[in-house]
Protein backbone atom coordinates (compact mmCIF):
# COMPACT_ATOMS: atom_id res chain seq x y z
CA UNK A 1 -108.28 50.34 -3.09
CA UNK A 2 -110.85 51.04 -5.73
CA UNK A 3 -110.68 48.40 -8.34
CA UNK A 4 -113.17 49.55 -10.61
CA UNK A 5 -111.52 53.02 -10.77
CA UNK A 6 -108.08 51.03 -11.04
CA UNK A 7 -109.66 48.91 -14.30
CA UNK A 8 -110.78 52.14 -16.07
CA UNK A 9 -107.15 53.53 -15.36
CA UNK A 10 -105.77 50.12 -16.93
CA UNK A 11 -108.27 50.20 -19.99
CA UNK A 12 -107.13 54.19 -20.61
CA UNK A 13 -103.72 53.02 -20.59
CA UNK A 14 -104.48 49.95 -23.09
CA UNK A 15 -106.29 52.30 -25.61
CA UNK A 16 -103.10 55.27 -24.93
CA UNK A 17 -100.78 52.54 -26.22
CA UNK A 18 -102.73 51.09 -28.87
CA UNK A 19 -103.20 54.47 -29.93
CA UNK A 20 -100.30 56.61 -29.73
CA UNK A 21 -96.76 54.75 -28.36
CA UNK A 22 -96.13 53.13 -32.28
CA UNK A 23 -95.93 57.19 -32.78
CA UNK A 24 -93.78 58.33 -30.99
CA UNK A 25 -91.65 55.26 -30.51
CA UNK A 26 -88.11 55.84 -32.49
CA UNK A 27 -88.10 54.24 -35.57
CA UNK A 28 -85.31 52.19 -37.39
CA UNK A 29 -81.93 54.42 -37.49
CA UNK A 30 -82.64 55.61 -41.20
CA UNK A 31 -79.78 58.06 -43.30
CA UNK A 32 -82.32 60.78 -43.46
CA UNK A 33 -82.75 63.60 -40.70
CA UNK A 34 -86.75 63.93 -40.00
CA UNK A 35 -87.77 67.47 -41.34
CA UNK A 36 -89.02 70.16 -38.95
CA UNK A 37 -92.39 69.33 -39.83
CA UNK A 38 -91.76 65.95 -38.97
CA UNK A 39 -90.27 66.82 -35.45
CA UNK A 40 -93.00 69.00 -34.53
CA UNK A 41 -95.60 66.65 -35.07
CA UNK A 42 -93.44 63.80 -32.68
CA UNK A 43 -93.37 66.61 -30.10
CA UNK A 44 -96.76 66.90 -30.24
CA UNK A 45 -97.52 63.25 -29.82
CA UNK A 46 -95.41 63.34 -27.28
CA UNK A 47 -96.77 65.73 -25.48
CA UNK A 48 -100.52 64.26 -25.72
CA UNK A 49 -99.07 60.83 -24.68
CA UNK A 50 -97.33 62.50 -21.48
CA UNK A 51 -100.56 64.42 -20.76
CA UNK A 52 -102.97 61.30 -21.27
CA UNK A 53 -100.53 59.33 -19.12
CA UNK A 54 -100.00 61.74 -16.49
CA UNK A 55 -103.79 61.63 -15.76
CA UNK A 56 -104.11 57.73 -16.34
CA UNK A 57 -101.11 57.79 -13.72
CA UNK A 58 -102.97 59.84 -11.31
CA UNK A 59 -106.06 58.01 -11.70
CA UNK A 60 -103.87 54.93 -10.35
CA UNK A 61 -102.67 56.99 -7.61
CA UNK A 62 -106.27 57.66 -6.32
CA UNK A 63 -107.23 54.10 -6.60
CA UNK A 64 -105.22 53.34 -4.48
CA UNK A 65 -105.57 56.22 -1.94
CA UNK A 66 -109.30 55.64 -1.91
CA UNK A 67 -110.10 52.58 0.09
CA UNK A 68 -113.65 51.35 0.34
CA UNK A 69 -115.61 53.04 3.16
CA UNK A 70 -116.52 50.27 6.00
CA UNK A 71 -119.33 50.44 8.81
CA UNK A 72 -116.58 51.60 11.66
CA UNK A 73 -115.14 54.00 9.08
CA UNK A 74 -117.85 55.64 6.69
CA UNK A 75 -115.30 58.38 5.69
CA UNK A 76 -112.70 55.42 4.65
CA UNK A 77 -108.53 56.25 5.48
CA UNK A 78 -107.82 59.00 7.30
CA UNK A 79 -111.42 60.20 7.74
């Protein structure tokens, strides 16, 4: 496991919330309908959010998969 790589991953998912999920998080059930210009900017939140966290996701992923290189192993798992 890489834990620096796994911190960063954890800090860009901090900022990704801090930043984005109070936008696209459903807000109190209110009588009006959200216009079309509403909606469209929600989908496109949404679909920066589910980008961002797609990468943050597979920068988990490769922390993990990336152990630490030792003397008997210099290539690390599966090398």
């Amino acid at each position: 496991m890489d834990p620096q790589r796994l911190k960063s991953a954890y800090e860009r998912l901090q900022l990704l919330d801090d930043r984005l999920t109070y936008k696209i998080r459903p807000h109190g059930g209110g009588l009006m309908r959200p216009s079309g210009e509403q909606l469209e900017e929600k989908m496109r939140h949404l679909a920066e959010y589910t980008v961002e966290l797609k990468d943050i996701l597979n920068e988990v992923i490769l922390a993990f998969a990336r152990a630490k290189a030792t003397p008997d192993n210099p290539a690390g798992p599966g090398g």
